[in-house]
N, C-alpha and C. Protein backbone atom coordinates (compact mmCIF):
# COMPACT_ATOMS: atom_id res chain seq x y z
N UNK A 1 7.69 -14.67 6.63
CA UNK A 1 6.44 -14.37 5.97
C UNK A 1 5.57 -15.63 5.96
N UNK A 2 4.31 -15.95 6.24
CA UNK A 2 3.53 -16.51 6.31
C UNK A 2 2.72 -17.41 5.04
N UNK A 3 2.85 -18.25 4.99
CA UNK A 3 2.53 -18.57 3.54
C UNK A 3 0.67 -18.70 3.31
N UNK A 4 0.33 -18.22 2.34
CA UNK A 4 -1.09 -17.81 2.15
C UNK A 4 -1.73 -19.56 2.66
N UNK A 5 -3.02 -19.61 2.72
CA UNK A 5 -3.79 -20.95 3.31
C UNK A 5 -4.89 -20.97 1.76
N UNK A 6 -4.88 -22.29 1.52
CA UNK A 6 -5.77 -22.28 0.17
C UNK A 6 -7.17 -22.61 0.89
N UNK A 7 -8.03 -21.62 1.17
CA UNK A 7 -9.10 -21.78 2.31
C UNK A 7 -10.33 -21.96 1.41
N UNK A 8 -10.99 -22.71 1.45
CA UNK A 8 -12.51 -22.87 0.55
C UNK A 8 -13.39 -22.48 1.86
N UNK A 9 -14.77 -21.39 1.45
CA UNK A 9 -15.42 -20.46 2.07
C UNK A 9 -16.38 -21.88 2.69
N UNK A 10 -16.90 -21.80 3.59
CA UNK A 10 -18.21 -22.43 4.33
C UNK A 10 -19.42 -21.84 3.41
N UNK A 11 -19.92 -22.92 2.54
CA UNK A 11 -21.29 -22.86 1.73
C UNK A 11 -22.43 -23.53 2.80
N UNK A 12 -23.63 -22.47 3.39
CA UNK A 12 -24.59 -22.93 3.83
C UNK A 12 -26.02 -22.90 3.03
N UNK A 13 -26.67 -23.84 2.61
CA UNK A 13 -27.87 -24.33 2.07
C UNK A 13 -28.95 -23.50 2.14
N UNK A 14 -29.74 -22.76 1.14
CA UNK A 14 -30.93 -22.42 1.77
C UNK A 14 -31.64 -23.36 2.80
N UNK A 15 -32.75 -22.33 3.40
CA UNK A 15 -32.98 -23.02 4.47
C UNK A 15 -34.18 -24.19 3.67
N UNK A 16 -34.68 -23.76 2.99
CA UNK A 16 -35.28 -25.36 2.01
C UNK A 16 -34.74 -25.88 0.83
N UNK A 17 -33.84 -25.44 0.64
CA UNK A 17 -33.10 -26.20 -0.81
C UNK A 17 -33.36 -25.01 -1.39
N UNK A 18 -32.97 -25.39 -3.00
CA UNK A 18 -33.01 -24.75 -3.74
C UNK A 18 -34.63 -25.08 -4.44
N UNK A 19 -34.64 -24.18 -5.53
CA UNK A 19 -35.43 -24.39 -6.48
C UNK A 19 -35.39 -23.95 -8.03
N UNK A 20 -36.32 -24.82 -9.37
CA UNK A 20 -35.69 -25.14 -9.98
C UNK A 20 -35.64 -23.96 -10.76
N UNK A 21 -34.93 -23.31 -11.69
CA UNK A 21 -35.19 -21.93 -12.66
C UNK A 21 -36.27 -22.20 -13.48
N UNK A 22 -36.94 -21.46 -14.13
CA UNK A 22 -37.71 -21.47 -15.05
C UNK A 22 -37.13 -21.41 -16.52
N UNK A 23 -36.26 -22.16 -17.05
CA UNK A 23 -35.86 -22.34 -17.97
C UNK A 23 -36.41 -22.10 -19.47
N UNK A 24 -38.02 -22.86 -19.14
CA UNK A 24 -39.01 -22.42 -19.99
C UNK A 24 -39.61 -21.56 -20.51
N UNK A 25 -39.71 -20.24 -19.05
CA UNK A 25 -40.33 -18.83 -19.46
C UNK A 25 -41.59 -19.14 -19.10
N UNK A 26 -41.94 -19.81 -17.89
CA UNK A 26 -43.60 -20.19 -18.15
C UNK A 26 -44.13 -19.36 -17.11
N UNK A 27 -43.50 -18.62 -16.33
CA UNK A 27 -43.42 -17.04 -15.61
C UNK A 27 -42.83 -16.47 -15.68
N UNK A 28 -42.36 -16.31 -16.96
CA UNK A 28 -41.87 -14.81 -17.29
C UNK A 28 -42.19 -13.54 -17.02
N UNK A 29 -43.57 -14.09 -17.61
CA UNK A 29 -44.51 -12.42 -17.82
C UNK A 29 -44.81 -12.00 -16.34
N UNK A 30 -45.17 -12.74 -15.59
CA UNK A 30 -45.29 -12.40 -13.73
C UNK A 30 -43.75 -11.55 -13.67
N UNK A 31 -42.75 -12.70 -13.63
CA UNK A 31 -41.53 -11.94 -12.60
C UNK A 31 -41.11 -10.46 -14.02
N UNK A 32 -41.53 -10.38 -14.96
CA UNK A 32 -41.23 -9.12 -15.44
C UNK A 32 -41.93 -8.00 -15.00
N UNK A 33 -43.31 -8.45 -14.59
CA UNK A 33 -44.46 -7.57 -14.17
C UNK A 33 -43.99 -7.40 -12.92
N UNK A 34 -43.07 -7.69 -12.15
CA UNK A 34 -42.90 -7.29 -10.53
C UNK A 34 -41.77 -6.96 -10.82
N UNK A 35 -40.36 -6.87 -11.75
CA UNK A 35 -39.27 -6.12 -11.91
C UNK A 35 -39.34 -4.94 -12.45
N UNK A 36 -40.19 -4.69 -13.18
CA UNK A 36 -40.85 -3.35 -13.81
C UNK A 36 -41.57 -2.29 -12.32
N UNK A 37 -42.27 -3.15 -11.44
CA UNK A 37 -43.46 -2.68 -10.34
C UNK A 37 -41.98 -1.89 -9.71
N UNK A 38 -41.13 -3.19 -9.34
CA UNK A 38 -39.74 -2.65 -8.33
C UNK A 38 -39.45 -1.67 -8.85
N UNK A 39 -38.89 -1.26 -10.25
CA UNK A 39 -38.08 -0.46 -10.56
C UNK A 39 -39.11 0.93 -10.77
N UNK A 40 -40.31 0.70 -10.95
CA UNK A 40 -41.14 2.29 -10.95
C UNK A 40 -41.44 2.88 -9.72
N UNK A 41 -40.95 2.16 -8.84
CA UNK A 41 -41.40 2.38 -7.13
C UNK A 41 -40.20 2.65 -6.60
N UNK A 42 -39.15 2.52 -6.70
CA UNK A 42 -37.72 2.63 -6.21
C UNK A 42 -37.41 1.83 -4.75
N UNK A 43 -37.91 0.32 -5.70
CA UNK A 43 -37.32 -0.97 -5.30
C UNK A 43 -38.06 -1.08 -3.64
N UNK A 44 -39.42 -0.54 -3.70
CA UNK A 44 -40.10 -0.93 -2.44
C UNK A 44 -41.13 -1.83 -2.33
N UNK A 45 -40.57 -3.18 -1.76
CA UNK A 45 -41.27 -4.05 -2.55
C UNK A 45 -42.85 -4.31 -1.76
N UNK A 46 -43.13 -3.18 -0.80
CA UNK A 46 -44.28 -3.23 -0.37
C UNK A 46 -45.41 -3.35 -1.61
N UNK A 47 -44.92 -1.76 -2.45
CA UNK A 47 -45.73 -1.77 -3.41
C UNK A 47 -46.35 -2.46 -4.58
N UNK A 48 -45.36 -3.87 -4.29
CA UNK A 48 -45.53 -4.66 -5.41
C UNK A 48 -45.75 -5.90 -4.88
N UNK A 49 -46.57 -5.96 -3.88
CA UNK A 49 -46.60 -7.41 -3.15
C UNK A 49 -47.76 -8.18 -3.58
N UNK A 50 -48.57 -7.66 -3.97
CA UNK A 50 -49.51 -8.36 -4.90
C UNK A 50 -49.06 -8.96 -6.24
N UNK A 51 -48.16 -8.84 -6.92
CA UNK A 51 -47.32 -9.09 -8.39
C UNK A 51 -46.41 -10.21 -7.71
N UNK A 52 -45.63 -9.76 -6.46
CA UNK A 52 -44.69 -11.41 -6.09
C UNK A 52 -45.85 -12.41 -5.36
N UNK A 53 -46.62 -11.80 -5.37
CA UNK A 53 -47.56 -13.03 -5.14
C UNK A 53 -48.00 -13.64 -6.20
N UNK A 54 -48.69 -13.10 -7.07
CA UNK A 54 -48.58 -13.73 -8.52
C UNK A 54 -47.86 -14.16 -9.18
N UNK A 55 -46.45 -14.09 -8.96
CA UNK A 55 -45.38 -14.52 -9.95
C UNK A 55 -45.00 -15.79 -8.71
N UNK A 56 -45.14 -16.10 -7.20
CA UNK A 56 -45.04 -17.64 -6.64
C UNK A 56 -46.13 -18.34 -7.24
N UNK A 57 -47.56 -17.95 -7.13
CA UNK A 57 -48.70 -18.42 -7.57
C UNK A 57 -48.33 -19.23 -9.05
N UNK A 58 -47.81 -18.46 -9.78
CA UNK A 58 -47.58 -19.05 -10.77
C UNK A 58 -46.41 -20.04 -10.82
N UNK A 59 -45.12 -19.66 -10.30
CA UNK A 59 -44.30 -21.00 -10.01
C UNK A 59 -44.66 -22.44 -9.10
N UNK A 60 -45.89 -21.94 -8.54
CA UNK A 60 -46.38 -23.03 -7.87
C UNK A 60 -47.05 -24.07 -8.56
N UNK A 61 -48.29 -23.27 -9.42
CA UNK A 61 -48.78 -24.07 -10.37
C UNK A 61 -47.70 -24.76 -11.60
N UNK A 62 -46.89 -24.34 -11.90
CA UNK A 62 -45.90 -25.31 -12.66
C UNK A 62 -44.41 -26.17 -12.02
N UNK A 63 -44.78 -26.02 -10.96
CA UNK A 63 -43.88 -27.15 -10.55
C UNK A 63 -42.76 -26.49 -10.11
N UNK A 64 -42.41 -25.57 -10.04
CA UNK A 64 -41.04 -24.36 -10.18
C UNK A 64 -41.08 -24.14 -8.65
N UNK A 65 -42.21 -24.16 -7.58
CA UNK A 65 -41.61 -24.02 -6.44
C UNK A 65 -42.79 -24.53 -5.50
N UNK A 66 -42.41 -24.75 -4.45
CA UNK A 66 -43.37 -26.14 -3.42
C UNK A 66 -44.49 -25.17 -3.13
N UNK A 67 -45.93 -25.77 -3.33
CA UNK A 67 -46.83 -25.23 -2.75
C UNK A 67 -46.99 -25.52 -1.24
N UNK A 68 -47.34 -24.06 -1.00
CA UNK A 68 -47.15 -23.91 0.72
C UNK A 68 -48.52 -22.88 0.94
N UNK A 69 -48.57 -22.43 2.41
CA UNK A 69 -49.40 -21.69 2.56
C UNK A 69 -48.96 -20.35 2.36
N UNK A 70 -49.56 -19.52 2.21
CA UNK A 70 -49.41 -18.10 2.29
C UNK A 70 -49.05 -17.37 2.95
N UNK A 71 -49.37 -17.93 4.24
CA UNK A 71 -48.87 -17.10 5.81
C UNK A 71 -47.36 -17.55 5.91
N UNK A 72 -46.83 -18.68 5.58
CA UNK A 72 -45.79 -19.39 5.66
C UNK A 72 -44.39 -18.73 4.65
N UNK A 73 -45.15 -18.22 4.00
CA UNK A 73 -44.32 -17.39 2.70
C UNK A 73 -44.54 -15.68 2.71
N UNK A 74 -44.92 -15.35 3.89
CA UNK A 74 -44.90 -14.35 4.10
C UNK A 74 -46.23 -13.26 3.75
N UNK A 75 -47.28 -13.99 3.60
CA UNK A 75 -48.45 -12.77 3.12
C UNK A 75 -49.68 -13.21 3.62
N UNK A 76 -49.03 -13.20 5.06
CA UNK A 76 -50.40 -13.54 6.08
C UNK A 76 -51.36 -12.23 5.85
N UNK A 77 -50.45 -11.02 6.41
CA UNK A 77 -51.00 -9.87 6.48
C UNK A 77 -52.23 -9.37 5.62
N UNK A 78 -52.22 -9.96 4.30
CA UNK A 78 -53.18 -9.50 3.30
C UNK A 78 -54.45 -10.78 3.60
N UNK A 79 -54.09 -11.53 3.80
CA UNK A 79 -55.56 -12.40 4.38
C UNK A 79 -56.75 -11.68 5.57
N UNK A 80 -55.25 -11.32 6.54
CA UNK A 80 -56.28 -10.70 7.73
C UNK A 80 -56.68 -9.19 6.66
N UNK A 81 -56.47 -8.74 5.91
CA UNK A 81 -57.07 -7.27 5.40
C UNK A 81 -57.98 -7.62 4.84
N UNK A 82 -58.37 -9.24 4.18
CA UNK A 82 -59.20 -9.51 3.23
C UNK A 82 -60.51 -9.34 4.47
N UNK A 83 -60.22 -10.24 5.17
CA UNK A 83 -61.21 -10.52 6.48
C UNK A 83 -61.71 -8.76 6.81
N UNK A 84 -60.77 -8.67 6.83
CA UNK A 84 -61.35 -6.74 8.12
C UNK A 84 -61.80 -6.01 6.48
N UNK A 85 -61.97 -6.07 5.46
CA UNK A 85 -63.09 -5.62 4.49
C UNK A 85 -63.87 -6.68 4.05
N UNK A 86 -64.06 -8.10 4.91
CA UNK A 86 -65.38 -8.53 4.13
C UNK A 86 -66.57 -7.99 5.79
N UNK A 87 -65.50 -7.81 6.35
CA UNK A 87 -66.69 -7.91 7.45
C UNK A 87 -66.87 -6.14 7.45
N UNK A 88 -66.32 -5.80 6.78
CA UNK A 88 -67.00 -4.29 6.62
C UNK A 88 -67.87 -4.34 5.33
N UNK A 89 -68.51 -4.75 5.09
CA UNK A 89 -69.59 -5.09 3.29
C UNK A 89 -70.74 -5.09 4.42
């Protein structure tokens, strides 16, 4: 019989680190307002992509996560929609 191997799993890093919790609650009210959006939609987070944008927006402004661009974090798409209705005004 083979004797078991005391094997510790391969931990790989997000691909930018981590970031820090909000310990404070100083976006609370955002990430509750987009867990509420998820759960009345049945967790499609299309519908609530305006709310996780507000709830980074807000971890950005307090230090809670690196300001970056928008396209870079995934919400290019709503820039080009902004564009294709200003040029329809």
């Amino acid at each position: 019989m083979a004797a078991l191997r005391n094997t510790k799993p391969i931990i790989t890093p997000p691909m930018n680190g981590s970031f820090p919790l909000d310990r404070e609650g100083k976006c609370k009210l955002q990430m509750l307002e987009y867990m509420i959006c998820m759960q009345e939609n049945k967790k499609i987070a299309e519908k609530c992509r305006p709310l996780a944008k507000e709830y980074m927006e807000c971890r950005m402004n307090n230090n809670l996560l690196e300001r970056d661009d928008w396209e870079y974090l995934g919400f290019s798409d709503e820039n080009k929609e902004a564009t294709k209705e200003d040029l329809a005004k």
